[in-house]
Protein backbone atom coordinates (compact mmCIF):
# COMPACT_ATOMS: atom_id res chain seq x y z
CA UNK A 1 -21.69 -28.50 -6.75
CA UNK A 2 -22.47 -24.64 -6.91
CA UNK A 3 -19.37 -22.53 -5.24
CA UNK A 4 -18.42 -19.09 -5.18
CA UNK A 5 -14.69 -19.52 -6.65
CA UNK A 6 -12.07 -17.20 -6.22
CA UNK A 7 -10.43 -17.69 -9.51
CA UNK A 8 -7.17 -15.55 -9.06
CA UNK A 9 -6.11 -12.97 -6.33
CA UNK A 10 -7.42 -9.78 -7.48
CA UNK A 11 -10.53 -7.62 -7.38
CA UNK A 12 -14.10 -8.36 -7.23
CA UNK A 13 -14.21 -9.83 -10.64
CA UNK A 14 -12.06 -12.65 -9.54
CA UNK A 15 -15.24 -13.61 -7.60
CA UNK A 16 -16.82 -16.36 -10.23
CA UNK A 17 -19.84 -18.47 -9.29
CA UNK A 18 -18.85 -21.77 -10.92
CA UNK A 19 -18.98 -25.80 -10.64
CA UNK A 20 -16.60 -27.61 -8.35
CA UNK A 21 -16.00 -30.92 -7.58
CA UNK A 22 -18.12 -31.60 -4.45
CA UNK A 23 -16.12 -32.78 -1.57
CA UNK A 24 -15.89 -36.82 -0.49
CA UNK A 25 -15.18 -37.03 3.62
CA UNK A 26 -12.13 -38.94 4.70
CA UNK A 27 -12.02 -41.06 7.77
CA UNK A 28 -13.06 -38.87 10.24
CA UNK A 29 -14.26 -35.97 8.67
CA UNK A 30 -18.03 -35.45 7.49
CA UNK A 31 -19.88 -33.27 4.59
CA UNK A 32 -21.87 -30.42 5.56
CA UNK A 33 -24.77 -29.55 3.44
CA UNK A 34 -24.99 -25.65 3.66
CA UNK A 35 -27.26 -23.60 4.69
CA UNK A 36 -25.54 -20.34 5.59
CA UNK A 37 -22.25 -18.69 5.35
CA UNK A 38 -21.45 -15.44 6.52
CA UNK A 39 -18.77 -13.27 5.09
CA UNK A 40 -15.84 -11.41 7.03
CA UNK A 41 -12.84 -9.17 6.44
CA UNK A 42 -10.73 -12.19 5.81
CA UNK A 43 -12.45 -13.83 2.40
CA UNK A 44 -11.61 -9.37 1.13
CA UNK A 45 -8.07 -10.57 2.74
CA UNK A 46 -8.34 -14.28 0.84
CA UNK A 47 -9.24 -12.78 -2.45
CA UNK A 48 -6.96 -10.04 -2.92
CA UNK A 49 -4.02 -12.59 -1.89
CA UNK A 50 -2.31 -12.84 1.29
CA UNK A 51 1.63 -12.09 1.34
CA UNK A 52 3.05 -15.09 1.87
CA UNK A 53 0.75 -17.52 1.37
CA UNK A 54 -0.46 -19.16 -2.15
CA UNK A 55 -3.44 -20.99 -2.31
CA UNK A 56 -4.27 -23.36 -4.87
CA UNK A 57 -6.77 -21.28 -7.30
CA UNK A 58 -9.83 -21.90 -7.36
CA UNK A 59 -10.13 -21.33 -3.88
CA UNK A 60 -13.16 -21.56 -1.74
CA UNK A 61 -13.52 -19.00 1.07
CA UNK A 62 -16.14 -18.84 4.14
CA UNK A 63 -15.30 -19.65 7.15
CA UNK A 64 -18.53 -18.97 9.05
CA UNK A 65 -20.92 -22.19 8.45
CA UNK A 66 -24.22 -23.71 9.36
CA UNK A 67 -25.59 -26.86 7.82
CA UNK A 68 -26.68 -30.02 8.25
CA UNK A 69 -24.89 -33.25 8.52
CA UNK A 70 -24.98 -35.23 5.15
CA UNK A 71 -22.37 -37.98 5.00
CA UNK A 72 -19.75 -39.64 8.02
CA UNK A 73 -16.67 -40.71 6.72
CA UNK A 74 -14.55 -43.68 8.09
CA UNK A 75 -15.42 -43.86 12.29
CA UNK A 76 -17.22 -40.66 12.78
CA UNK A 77 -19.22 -41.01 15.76
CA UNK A 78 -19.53 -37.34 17.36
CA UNK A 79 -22.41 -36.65 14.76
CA UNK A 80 -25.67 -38.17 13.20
CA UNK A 81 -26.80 -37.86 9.54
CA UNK A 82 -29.18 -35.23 9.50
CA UNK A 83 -28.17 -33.67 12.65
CA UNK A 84 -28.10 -29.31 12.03
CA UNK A 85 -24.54 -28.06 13.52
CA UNK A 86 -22.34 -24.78 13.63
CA UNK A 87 -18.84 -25.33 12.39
CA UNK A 88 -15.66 -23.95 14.43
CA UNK A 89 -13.56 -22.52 11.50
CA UNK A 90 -10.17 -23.47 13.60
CA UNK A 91 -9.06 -26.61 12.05
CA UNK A 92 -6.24 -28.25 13.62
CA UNK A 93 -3.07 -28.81 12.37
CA UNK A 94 -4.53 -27.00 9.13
CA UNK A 95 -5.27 -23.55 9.68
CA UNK A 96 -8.46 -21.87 9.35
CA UNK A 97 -11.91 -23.37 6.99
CA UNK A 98 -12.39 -20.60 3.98
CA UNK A 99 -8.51 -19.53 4.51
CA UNK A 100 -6.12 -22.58 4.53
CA UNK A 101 -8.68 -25.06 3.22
CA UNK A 102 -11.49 -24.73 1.06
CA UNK A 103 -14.29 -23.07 2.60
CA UNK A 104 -18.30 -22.66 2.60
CA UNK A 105 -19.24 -20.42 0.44
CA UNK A 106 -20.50 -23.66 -1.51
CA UNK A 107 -23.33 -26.41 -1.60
CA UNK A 108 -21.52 -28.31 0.27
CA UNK A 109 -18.20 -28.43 2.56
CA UNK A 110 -16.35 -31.28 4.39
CA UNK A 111 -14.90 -30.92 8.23
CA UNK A 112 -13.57 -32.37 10.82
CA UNK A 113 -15.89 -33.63 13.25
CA UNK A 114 -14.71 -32.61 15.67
CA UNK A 115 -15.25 -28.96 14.37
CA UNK A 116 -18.96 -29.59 14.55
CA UNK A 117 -21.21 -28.08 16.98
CA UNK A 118 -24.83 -29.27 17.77
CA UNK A 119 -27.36 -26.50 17.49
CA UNK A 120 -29.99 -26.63 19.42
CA UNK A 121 -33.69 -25.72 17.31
CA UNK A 122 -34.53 -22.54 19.05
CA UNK A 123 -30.81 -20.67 17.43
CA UNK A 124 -31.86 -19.73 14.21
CA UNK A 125 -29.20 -20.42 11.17
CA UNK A 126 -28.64 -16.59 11.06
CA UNK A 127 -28.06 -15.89 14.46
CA UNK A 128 -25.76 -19.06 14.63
CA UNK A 129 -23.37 -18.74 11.47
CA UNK A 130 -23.11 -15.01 12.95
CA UNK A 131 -20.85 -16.06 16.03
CA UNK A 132 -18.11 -17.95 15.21
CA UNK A 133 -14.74 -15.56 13.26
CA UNK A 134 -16.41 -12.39 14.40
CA UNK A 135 -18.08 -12.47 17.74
CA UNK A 136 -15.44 -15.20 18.93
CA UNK A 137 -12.87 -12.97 18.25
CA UNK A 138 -14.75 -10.51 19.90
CA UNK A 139 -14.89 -12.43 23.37
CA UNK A 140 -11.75 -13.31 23.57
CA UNK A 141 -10.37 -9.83 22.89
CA UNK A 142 -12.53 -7.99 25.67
CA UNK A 143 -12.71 -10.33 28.33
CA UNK A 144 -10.33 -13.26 27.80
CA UNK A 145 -7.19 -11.50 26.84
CA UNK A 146 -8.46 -7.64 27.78
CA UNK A 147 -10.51 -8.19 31.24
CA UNK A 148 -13.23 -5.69 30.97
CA UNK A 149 -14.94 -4.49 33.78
CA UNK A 150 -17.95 -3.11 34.50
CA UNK A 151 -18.07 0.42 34.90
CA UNK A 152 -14.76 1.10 32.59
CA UNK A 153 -14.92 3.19 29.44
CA UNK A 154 -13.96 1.28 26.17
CA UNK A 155 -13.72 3.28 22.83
CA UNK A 156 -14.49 1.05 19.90
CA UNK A 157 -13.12 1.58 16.48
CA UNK A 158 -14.67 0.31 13.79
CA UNK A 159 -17.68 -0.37 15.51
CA UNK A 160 -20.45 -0.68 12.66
CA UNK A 161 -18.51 -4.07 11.44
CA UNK A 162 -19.00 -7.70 12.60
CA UNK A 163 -16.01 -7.44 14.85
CA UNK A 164 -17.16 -3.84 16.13
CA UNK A 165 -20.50 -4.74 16.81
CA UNK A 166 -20.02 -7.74 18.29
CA UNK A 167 -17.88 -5.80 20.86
CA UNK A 168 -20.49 -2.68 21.52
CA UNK A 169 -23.38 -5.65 22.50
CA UNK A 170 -20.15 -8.04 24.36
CA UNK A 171 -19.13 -4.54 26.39
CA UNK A 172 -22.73 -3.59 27.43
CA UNK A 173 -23.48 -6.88 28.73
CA UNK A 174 -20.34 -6.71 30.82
CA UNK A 175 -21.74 -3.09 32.14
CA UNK A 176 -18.99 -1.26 30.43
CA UNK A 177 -19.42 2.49 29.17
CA UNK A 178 -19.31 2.41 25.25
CA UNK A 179 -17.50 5.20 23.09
CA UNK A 180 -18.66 3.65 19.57
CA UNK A 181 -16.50 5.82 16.21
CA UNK A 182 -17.95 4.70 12.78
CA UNK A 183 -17.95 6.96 9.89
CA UNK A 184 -21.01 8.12 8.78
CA UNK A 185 -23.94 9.47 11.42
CA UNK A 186 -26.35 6.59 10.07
CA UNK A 187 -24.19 3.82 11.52
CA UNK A 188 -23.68 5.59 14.69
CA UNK A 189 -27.14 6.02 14.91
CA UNK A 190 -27.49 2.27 14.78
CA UNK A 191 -24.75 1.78 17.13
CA UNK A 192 -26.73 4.32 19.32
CA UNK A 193 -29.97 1.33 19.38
CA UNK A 194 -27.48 -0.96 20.03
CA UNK A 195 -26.55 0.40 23.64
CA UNK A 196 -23.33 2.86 22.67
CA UNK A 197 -23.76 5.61 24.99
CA UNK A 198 -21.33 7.94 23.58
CA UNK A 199 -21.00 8.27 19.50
CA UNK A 200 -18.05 9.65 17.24
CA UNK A 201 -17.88 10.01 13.58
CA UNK A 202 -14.41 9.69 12.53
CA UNK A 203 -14.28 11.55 9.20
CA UNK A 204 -15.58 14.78 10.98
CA UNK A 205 -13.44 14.65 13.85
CA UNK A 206 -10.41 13.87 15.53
CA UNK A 207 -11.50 10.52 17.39
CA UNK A 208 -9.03 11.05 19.98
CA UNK A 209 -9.75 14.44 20.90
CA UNK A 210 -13.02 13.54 21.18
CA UNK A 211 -12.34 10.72 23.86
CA UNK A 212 -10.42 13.14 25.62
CA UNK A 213 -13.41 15.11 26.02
CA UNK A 214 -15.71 12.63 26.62
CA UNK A 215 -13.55 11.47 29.73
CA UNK A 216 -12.62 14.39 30.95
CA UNK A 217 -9.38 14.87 30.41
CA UNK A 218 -8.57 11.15 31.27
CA UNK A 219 -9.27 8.94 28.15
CA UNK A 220 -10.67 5.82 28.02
CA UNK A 221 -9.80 2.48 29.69
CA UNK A 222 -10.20 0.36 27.05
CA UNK A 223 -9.56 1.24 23.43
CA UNK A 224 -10.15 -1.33 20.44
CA UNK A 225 -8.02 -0.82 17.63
CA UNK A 226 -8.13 -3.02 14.93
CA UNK A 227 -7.79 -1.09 11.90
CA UNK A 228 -4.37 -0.72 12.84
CA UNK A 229 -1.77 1.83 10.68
CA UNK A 230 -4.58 4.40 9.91
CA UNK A 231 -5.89 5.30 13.49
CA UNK A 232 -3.05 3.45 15.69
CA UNK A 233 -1.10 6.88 16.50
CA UNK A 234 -4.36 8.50 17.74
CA UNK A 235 -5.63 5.42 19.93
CA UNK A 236 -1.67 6.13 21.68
CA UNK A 237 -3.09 9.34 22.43
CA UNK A 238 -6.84 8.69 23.65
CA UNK A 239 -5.61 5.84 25.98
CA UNK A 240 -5.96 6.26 29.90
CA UNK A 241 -2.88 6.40 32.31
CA UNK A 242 -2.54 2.33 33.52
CA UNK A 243 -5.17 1.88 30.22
CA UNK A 244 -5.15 -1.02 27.34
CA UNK A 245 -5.00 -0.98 24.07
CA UNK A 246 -6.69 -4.29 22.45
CA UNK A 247 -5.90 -5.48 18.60
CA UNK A 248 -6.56 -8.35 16.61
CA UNK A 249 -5.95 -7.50 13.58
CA UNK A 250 -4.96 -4.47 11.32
CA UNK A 251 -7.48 -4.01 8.45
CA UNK A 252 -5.44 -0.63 7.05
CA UNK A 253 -1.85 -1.72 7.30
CA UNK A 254 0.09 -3.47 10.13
CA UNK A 255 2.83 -0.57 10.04
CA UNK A 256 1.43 1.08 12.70
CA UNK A 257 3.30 3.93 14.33
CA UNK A 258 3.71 3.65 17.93
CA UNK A 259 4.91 6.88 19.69
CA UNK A 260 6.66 5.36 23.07
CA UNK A 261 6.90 8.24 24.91
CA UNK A 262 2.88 7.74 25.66
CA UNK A 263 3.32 3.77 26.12
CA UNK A 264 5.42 4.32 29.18
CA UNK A 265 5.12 7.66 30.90
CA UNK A 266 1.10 6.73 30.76
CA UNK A 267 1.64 2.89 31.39
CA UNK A 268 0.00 1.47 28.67
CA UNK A 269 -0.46 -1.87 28.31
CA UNK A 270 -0.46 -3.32 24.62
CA UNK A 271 -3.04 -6.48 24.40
CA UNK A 272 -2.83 -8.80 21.45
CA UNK A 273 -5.43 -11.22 20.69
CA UNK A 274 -5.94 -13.87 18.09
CA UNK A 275 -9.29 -15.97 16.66
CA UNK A 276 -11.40 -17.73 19.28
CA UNK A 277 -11.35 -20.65 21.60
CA UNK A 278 -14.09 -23.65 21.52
CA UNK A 279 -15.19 -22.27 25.33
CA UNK A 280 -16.04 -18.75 23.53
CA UNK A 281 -18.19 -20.27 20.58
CA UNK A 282 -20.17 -22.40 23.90
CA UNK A 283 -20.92 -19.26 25.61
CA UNK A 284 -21.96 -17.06 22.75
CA UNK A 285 -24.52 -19.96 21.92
CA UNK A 286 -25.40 -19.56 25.31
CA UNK A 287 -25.76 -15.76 25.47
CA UNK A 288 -28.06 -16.30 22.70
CA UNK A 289 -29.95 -18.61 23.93
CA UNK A 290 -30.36 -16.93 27.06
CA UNK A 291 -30.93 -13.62 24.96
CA UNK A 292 -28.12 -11.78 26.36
CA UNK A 293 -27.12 -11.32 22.99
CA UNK A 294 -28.67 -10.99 19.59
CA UNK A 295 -26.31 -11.10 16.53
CA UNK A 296 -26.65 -7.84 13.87
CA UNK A 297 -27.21 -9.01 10.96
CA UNK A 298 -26.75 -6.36 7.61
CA UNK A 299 -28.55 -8.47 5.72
CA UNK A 300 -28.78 -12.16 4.15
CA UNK A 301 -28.02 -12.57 0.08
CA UNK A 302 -28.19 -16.04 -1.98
CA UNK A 303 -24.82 -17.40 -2.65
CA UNK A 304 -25.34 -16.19 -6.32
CA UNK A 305 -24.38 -12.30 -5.17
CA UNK A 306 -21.20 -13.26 -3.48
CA UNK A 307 -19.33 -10.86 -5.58
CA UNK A 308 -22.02 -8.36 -4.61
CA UNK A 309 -21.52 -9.15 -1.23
CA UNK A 310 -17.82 -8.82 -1.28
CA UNK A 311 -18.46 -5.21 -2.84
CA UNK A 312 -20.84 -4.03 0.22
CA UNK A 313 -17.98 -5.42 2.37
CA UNK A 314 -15.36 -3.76 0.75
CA UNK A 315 -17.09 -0.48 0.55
CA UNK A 316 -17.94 -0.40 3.81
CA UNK A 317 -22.01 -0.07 2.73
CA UNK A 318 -22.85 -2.36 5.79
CA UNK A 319 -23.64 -2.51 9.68
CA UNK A 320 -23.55 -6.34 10.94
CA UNK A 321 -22.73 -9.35 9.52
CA UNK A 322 -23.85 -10.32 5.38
CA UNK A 323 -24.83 -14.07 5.23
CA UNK A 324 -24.92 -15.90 2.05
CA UNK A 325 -26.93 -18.65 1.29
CA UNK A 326 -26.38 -21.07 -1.35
């Protein structure tokens, strides 16, 4: 089968489209035919080589998939031949599809079935493959593990990417007030048609300050940080007395300084959260359904310009998620 192979950790030319042996399903796993895999921060993370970890090269990354049923193995009977579903990357016992097993930025890619979720005909492919690593980790941050409210002020960092977005659109459906910070006026100007009431370009000023003003002297609620060493001191500062900071993940460094005397004469709480639950990936389908939520979408590539697409990624050159199509 056609894959996207990551032939050694590296740069972008490590990004190969090749031949690979398609997969076979063991007893209760089945083979997904794809139809369209979205990118994220973690295949950049997979490629360039994660301390600690050594994958047997090549490796196959993607862990946001849509397809269609095409073989059962051995006493599979959650799913039907034929039958269109959205994969939960979360594989138990093995770690993560794309990451810790080979992923679907390929033809074809072999699950669980129990990983499989049916989609119904009126979610489009796009919308659908746009949920899962992103906007599930999205949910659970905010209101799982953060409890937003309506009417509180949440500043989001890094809020023209899949994670970012997916929390502007999750926080103004909650009835929150949205400080969106991007770096360059054309994504905040997207941001702004998304709902953000409040905009702040980073590389022109000092995002903190900024909150600070834009509160009045109180800062905000809610801050999303997930960028991590880079802008971790400043989110400190912009947080609200009895406020939360929210991370799940740390895209510039996990060194992150943390000046205490702000943690506890302010009362700041420190929220980690991690990946998604089954329950979240229900109710985004639902939200979507319902359109209480629409998924941004950058744009959608054949699986041929993967390496292109980890460029745009890497560069920062996009607003929403990039889908891939093989």
């Amino acid at each position: 089968m056609k894959a996207a192979l990551i032939v050694e950790n590296g740069d972008l030319n490590n990004v190969v489209i090749g031949e690979y042996p398609k997969p076979e399903p063991q007893a209760g796993e089945v083979l997904i035919q794809v139809k369209a895999c979205a990118l994220n921060h973690l295949d950049i993370f997979v490629r360039r080589g994660i301390p600690g970890r050594q994958l047997k090269l090549p490796h196959i990354s993607g862990g946001d998939v849509v397809g269609i049923v095409a073989e059962l193995g051995e006493g599979v009977t959650e799913v039907q031949v034929g039958q269109r579903v959205l994969i939960d990357p979360k594989i138990p016992k093995f770690g993560a599809l794309g990451e810790d097993l080979q992923g679907g930025l390929a033809e074809y890619v072999k699950v669980p079935a129990g990983n499989c979720i049916p989609l119904p005909d009126d979610i489009s492919d796009e919308d659908a493959v746009a949920l899962p690593i992103a906007y599930g980790t999205a949910l659970r941050m905010l209101v799982t593990r953060g409890k937003l409210q309506a009417g509180e002020t949440i500043l989001i960092l890094g809020a023209s990417g899949g994670v970012g977005n997916a929390a502007v659109l999750i926080a103004k459906s909650i009835g929150a007030t949205v400080i969106a910070a991007a770096g360059s006026d054309e994504k905040l100007e997207k941001l702004k048609a998304l709902g953000a009431d409040y905009l702040i370009n980073y590389n022109k000023v000092n995002f903190s300050h900024e909150t600070w003003h834009i509160t009045g002297k109180q800062g905000a609620d809610v801050i999303v940080d997930y960028s991590g060493k880079e802008t971790w001191p400043k989110s400190i500062l912009a947080c609200k007395k009895g406020g939360r900071i929210l991370t799940c993940g740390a895209t510039t460094g996990f060194e992150a300084v943390t000046d205490l005397r702000y943690v506890w004469k302010r009362e700041i709480t420190i929220i980690g959260s991690t990946s998604w639950e089954r329950s979240d990936l229900l109710t985004l389908l639902d939200w979507v359904r319902s359109g209480r939520l629409k998924p941004v979408i950058d744009r959608v590539l054949p699986l041929e310009e993967a390496r292109e697409a980890h460029r745009l990624m890497e560069q920062r050159e996009i607003f929403g998620k990039l889908i891939l199509k093989p």
